[in-house]
C-alpha atoms as a PDB file:
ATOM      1  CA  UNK A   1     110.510 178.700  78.138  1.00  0.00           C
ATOM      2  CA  UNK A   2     110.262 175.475  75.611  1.00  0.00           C
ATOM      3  CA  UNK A   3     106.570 174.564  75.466  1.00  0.00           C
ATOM      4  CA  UNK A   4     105.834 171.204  75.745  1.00  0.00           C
ATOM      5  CA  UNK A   5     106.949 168.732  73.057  1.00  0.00           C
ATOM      6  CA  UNK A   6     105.401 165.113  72.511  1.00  0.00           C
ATOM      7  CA  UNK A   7     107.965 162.550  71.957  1.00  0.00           C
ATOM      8  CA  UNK A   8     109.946 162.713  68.507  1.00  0.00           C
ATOM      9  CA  UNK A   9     108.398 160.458  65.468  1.00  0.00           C
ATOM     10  CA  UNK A  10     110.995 158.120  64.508  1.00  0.00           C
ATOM     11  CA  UNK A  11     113.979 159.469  61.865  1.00  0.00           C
ATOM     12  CA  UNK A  12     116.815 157.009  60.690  1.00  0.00           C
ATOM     13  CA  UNK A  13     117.469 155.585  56.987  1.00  0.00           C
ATOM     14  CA  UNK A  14     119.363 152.764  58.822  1.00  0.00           C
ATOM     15  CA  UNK A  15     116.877 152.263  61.770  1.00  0.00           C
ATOM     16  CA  UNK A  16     119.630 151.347  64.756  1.00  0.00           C
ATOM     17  CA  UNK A  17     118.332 150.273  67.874  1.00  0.00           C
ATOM     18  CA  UNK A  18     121.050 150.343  70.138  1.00  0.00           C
ATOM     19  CA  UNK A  19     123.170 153.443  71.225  1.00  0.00           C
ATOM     20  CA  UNK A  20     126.297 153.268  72.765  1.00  0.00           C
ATOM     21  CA  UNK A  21     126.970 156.313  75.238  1.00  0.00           C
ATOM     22  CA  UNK A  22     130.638 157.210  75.879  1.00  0.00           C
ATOM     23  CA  UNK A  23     133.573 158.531  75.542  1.00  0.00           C
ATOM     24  CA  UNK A  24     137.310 159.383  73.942  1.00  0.00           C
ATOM     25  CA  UNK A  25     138.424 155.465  74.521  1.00  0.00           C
ATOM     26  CA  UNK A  26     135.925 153.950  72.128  1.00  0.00           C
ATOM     27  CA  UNK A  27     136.134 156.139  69.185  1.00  0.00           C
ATOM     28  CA  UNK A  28     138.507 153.933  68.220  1.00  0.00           C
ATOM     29  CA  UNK A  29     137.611 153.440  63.878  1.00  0.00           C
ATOM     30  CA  UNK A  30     139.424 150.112  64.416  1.00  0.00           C
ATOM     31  CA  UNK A  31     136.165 149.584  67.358  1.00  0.00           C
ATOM     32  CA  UNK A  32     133.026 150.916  64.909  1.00  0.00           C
ATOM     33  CA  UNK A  33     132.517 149.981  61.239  1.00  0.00           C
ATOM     34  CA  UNK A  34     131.097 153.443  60.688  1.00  0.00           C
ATOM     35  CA  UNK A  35     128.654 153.868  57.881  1.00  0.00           C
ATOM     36  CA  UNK A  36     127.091 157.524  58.948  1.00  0.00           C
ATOM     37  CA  UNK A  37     127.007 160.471  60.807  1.00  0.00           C
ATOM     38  CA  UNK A  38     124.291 162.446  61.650  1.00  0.00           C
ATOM     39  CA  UNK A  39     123.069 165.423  63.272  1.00  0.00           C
ATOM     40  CA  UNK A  40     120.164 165.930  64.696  1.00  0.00           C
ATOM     41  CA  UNK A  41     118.205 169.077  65.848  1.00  0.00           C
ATOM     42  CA  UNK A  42     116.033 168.784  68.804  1.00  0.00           C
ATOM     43  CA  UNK A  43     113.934 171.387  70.880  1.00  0.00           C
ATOM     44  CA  UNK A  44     116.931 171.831  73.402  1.00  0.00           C
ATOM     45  CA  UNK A  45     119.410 172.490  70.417  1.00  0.00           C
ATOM     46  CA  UNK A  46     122.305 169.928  68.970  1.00  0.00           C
ATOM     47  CA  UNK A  47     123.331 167.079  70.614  1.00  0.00           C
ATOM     48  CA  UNK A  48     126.852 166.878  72.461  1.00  0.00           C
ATOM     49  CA  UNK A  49     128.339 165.537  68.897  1.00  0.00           C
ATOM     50  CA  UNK A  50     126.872 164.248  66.059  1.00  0.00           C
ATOM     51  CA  UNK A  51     125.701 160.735  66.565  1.00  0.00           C
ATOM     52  CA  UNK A  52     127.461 157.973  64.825  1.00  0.00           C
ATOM     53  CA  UNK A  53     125.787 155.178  62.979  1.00  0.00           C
ATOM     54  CA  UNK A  54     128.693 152.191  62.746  1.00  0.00           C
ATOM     55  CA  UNK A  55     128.330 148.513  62.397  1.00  0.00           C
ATOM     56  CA  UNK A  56     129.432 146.406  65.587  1.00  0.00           C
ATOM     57  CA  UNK A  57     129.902 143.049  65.105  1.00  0.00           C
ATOM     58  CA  UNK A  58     127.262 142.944  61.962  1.00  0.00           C
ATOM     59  CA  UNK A  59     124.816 144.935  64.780  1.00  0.00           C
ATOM     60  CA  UNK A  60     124.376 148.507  63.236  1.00  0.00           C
ATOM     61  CA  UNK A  61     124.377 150.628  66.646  1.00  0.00           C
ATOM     62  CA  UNK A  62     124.585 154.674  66.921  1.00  0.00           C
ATOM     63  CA  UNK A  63     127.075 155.972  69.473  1.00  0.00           C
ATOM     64  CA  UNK A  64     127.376 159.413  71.188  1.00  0.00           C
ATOM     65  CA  UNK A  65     130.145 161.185  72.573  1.00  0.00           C
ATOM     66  CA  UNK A  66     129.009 162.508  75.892  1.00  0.00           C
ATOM     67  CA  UNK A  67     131.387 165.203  76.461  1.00  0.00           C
ATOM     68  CA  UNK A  68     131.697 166.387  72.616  1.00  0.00           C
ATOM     69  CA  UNK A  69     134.338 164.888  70.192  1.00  0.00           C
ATOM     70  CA  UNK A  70     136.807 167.028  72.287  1.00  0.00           C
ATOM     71  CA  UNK A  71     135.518 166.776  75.307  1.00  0.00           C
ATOM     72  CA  UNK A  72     134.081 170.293  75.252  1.00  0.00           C
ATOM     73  CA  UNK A  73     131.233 169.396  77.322  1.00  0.00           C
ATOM     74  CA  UNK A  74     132.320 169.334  80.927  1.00  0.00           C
ATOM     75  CA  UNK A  75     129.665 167.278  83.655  1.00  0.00           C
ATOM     76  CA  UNK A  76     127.459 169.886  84.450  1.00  0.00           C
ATOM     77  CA  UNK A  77     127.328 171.615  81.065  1.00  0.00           C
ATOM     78  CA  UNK A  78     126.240 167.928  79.011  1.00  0.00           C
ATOM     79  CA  UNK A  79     123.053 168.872  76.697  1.00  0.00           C
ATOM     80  CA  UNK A  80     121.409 165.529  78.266  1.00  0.00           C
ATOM     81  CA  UNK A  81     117.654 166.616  76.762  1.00  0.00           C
ATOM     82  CA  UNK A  82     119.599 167.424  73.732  1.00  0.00           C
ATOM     83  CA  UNK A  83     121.203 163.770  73.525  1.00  0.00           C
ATOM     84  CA  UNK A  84     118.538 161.336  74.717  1.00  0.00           C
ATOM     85  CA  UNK A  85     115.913 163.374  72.389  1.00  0.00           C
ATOM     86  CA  UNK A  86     118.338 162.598  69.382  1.00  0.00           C
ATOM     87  CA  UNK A  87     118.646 158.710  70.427  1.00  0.00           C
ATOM     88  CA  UNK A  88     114.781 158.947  70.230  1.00  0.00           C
ATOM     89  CA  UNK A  89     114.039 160.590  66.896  1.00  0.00           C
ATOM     90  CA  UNK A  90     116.792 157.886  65.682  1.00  0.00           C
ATOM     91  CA  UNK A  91     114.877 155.093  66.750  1.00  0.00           C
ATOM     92  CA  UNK A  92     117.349 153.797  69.478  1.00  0.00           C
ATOM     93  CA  UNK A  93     115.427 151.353  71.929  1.00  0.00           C
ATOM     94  CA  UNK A  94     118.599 150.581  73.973  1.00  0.00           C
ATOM     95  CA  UNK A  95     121.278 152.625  75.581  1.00  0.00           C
ATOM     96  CA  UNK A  96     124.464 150.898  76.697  1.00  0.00           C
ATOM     97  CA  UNK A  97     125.932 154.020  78.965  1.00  0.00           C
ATOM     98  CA  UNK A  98     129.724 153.777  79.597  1.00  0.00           C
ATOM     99  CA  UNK A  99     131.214 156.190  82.291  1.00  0.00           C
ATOM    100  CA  UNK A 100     134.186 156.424  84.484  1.00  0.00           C
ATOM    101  CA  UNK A 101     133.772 156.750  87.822  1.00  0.00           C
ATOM    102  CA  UNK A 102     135.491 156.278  91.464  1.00  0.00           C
ATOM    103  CA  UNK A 103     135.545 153.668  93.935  1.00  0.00           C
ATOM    104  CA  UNK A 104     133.706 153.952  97.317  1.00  0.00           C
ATOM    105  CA  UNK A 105     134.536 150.868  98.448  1.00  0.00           C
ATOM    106  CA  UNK A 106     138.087 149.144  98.508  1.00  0.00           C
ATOM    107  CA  UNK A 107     136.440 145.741  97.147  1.00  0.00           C
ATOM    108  CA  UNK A 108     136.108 148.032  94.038  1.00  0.00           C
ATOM    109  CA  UNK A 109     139.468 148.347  92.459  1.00  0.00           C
ATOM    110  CA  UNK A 110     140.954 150.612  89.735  1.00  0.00           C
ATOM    111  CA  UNK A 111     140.139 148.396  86.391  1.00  0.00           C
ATOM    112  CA  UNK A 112     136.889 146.673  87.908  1.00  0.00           C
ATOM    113  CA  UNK A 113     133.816 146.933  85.835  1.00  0.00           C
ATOM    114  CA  UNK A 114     130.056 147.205  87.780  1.00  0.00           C
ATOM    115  CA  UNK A 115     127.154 147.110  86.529  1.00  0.00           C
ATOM    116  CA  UNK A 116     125.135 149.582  88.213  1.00  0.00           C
ATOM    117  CA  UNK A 117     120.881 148.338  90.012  1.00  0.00           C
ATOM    118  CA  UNK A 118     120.592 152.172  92.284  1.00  0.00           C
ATOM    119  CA  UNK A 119     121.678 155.874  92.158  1.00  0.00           C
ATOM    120  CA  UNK A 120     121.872 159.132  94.432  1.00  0.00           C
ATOM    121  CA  UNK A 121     121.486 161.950  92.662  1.00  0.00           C
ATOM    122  CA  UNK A 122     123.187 164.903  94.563  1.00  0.00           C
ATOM    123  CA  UNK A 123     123.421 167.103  91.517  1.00  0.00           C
ATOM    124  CA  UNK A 124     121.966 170.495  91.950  1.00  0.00           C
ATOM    125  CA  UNK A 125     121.225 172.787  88.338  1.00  0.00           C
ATOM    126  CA  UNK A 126     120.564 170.344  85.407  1.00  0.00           C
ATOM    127  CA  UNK A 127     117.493 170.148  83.414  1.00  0.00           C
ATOM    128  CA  UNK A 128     116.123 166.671  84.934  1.00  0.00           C
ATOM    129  CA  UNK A 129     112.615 166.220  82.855  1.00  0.00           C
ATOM    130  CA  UNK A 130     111.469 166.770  79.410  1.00  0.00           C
ATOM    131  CA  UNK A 131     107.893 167.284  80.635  1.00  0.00           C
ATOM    132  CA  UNK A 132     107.710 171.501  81.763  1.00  0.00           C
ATOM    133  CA  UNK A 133     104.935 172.345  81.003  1.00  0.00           C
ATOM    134  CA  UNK A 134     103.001 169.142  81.778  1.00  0.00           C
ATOM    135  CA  UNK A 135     103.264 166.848  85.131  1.00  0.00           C
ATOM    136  CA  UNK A 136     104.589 163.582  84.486  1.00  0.00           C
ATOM    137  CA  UNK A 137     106.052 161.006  87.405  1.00  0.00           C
ATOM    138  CA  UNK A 138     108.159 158.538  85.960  1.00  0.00           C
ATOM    139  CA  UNK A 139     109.316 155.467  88.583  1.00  0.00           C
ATOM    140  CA  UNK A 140     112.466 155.193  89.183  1.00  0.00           C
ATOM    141  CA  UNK A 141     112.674 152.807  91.905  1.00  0.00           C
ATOM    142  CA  UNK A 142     114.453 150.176  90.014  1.00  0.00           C
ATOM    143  CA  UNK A 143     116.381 152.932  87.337  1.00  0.00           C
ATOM    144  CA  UNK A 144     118.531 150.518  84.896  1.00  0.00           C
ATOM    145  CA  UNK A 145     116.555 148.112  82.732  1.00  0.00           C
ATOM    146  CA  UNK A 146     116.761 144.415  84.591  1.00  0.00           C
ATOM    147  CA  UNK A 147     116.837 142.379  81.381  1.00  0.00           C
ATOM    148  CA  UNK A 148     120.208 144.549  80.118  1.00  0.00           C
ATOM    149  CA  UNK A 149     121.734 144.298  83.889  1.00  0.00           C
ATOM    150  CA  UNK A 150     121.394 140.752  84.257  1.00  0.00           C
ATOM    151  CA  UNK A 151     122.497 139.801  80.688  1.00  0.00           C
ATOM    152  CA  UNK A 152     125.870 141.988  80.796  1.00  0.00           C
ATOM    153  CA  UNK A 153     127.185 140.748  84.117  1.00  0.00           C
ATOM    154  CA  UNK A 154     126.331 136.823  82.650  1.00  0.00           C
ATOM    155  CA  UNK A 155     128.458 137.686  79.857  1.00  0.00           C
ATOM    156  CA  UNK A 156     131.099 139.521  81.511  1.00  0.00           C
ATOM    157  CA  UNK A 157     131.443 136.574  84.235  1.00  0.00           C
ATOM    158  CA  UNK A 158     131.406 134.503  81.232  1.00  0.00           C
ATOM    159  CA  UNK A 159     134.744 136.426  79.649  1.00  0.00           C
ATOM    160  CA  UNK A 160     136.344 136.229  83.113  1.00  0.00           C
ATOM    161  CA  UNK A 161     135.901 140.593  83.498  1.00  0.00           C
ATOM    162  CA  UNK A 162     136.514 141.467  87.124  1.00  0.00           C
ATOM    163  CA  UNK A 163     132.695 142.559  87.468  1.00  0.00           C
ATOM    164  CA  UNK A 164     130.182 143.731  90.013  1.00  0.00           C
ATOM    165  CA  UNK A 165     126.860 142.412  89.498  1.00  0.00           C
ATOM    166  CA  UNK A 166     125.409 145.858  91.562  1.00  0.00           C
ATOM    167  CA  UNK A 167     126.579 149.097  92.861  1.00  0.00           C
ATOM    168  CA  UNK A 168     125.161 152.052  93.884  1.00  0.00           C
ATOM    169  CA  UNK A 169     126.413 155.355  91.719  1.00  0.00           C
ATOM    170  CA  UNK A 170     126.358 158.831  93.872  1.00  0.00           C
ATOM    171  CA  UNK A 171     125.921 161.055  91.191  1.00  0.00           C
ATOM    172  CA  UNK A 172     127.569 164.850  92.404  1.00  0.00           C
ATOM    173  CA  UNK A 173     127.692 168.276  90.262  1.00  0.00           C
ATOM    174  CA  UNK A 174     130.961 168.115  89.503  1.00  0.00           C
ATOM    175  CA  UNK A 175     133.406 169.581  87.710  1.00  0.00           C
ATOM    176  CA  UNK A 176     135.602 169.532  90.757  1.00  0.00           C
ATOM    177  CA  UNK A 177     136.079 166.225  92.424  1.00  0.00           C
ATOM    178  CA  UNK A 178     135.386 165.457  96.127  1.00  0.00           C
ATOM    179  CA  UNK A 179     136.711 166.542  99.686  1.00  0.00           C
ATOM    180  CA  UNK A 180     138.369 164.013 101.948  1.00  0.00           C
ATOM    181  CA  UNK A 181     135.263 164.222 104.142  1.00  0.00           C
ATOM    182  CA  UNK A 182     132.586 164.354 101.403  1.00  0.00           C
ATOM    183  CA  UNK A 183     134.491 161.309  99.733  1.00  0.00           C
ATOM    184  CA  UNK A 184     134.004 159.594 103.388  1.00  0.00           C
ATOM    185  CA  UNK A 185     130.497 160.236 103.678  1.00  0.00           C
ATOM    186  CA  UNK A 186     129.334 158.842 100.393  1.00  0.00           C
ATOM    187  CA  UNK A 187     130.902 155.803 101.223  1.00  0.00           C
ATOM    188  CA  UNK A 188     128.259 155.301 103.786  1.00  0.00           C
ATOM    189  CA  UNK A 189     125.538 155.105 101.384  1.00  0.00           C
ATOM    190  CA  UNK A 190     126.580 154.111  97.336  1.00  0.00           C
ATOM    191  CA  UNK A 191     129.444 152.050  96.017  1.00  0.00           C
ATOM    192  CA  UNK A 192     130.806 154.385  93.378  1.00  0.00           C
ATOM    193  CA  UNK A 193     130.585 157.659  92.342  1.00  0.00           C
ATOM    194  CA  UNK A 194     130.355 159.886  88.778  1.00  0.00           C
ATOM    195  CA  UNK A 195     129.508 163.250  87.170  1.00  0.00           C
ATOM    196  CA  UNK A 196     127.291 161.784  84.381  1.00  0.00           C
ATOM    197  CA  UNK A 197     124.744 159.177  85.282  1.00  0.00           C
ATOM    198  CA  UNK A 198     121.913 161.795  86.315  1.00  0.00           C
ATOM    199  CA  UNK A 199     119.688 163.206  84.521  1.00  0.00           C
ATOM    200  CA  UNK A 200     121.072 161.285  81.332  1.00  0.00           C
ATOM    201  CA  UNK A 201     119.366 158.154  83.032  1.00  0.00           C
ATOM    202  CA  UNK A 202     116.019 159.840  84.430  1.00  0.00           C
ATOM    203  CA  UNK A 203     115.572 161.085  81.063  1.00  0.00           C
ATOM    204  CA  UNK A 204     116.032 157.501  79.113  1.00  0.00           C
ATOM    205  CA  UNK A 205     113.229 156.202  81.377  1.00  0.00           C
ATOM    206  CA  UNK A 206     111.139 159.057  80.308  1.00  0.00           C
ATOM    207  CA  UNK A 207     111.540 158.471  77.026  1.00  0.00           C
ATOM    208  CA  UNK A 208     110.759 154.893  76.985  1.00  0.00           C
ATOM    209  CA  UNK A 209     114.503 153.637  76.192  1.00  0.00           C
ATOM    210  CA  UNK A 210     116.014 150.680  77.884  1.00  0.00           C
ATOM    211  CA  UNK A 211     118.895 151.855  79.802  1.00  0.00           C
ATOM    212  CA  UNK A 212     122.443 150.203  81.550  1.00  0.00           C
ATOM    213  CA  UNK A 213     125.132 152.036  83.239  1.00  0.00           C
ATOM    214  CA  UNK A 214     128.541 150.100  82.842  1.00  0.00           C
ATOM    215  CA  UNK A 215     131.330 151.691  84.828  1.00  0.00           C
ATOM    216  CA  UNK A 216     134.554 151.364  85.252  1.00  0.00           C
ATOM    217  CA  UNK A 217     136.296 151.862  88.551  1.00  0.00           C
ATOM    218  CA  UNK A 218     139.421 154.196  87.694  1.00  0.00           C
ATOM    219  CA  UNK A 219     140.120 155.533  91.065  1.00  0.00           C
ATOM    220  CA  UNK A 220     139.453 155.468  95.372  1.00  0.00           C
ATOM    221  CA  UNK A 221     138.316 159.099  95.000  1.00  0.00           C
ATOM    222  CA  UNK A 222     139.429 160.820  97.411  1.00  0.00           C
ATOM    223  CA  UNK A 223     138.727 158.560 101.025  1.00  0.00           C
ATOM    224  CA  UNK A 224     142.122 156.844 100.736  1.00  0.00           C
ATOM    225  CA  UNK A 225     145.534 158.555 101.100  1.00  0.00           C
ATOM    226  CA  UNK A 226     146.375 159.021  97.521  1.00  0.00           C
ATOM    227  CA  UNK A 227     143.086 161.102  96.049  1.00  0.00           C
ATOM    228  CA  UNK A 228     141.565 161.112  92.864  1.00  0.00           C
ATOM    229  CA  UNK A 229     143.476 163.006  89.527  1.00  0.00           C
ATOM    230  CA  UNK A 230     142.471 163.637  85.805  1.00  0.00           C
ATOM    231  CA  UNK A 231     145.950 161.854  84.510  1.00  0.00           C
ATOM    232  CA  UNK A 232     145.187 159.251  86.955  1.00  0.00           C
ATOM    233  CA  UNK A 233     141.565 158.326  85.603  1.00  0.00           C
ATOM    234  CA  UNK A 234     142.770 158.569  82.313  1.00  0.00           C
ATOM    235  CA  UNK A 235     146.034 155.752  82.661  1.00  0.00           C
ATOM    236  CA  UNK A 236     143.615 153.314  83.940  1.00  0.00           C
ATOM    237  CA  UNK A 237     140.658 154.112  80.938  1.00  0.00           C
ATOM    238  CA  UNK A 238     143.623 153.516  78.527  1.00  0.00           C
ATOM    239  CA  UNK A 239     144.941 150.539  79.882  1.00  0.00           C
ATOM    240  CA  UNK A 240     141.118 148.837  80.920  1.00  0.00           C
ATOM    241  CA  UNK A 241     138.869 149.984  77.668  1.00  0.00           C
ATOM    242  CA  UNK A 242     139.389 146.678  76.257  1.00  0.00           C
ATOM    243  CA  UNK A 243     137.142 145.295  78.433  1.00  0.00           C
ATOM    244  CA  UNK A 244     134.637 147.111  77.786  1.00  0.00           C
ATOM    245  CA  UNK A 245     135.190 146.830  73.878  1.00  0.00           C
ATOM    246  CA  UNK A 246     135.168 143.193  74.603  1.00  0.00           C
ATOM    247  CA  UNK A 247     132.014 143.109  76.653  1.00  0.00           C
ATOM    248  CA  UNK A 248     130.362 145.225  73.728  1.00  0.00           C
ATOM    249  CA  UNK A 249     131.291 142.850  70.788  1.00  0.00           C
ATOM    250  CA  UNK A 250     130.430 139.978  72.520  1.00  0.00           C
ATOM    251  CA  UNK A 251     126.973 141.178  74.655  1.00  0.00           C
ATOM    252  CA  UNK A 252     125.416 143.520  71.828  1.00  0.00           C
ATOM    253  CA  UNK A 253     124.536 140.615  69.334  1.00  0.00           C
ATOM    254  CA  UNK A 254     122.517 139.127  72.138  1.00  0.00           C
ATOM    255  CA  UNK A 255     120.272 141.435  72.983  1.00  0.00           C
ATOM    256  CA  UNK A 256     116.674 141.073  72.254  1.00  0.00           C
ATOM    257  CA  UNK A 257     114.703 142.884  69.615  1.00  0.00           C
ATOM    258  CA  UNK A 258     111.538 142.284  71.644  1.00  0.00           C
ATOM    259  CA  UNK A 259     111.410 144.231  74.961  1.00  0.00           C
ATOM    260  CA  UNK A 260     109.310 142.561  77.667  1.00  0.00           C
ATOM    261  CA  UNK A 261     110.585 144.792  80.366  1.00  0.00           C
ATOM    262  CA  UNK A 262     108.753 148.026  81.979  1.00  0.00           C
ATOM    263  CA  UNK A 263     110.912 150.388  80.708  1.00  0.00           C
ATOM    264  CA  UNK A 264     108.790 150.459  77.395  1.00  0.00           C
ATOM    265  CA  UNK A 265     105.969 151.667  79.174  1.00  0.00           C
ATOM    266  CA  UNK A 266     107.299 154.006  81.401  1.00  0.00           C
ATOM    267  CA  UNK A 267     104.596 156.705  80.853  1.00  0.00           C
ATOM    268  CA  UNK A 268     101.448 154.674  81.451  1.00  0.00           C
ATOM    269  CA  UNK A 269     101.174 155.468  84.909  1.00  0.00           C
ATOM    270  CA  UNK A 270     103.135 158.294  84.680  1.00  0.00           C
ATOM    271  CA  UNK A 271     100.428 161.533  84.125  1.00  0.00           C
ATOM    272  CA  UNK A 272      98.771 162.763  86.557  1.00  0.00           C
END
């Protein structure tokens, strides 16, 4: 059993602020200026790949491959403690969290970006809290930071993205995708549906870090006729990731170095 660890102190010779969160599509070197790469060693072992510290638009940011640089890391097997404690020591205030993910609805096509407000966790064996060995309640009613949300949908409305301004993500176990009727019965109750979100973003509000979901509709799961596949998902990532590259040039500039949202103080009311 890890015994209880305070929050890292603050390591990073170029002090980024921002961390990007994705995968394969945007380690394109054309994408990131990159200036460094580190890797850092928390008290739940190595990150999922060393973290990258580029230059975006004259914005130094740090991005993370989720899944490893070749995708070793399936869903269920991500070191999320691992990764969000490394954004921490680093500094990083901000997480910009880019996933792929299916449609529940049919409004949501293949292509369509949303910017998620709510989640349903229905994942079952991941390591959801840093705090074991002490009780701490984090809120979560309202999971993704509202100042991030509201400023990425104005400036993907504002590039003419096909966007969603909310959406509910149903977070399941994975690594397998879902059944005709479990595909059905989600639609009842969230909008899309992933592998990643949870407990990447339960663990971001524990650590204090301002953090957005964009997804990216790639599929109708498995509710419609034709259901969900791998080569599927990854045609429509290759032919969509400029949006998101786009969105990211243009949004990261603008956001704020002063926080005035409650994610900062996550932990005030938090111990019991």
């Amino acid at each position: 059993m890890i015994k209880q660890q305070k929050m890292p102190k603050i390591y990073s010779k170029f002090k980024p602020k921002i961390a990007i969160i994705g995968g394969s599509g945007l380690e394109d070197p054309k994408f990131f200026k990159n200036i460094e790469e580190v890797k850092i060693k928390t008290p739940f072992g190595y990150s999922s790949s060393p973290i990258r510290i580029s230059e975006l638009n004259g914005i130094k940011v740090a991005f993370l491959s989720r899944h490893g640089k070749k995708h070793e890391f399936p869903p269920h097997k991500v070191p999320q403690r691992a990764n969000i404690w490394a954004l921490k020591k680093l500094g990083i205030e901000t997480i910009i969290a880019i996933s792929a993910v299916g449609s529940l609805k049919k409004n949501f096509k293949p292509g369509d970006l949303v910017i998620s407000d709510q989640f349903i966790d229905l994942t079952k064996k991941r390591d959801y809290t840093f705090y074991d060995k002490q009780t701490m309640h984090v809120s979560l009613a309202d999971p993704f930071c509202p100042e991030l949300r509201k400023l990425f949908y104005k400036e993907a409305k504002k590039l003419k993205l096909p966007v969603h301004p909310n959406g509910t993500y149903w977070c399941i176990e994975g690594p397998r995708f879902s059944t005709r009727a479990e595909s059905k019965f989600f639609s009842n109750f969230a909008d899309i549906i992933g592998m990643t979100l949870v407990p990447e973003v339960v663990l971001a509000r524990e650590a204090e870090i301002c953090y957005l979901n964009v997804a990216m509709a790639t599929d109708y799961d498995a509710w419609q006729e034709h259901p969900v596949n791998v080569a599927d998902v990854l045609d429509v990532m290759k032919k969509n990731v400029e949006k998101i590259k786009k969105l990211l040039i243009v949004t990261i500039p603008k956001i704020k170095d002063e926080r005035n949202c409650s994610c900062r103080t996550a932990l005030n009311k938090a111990k019991v």
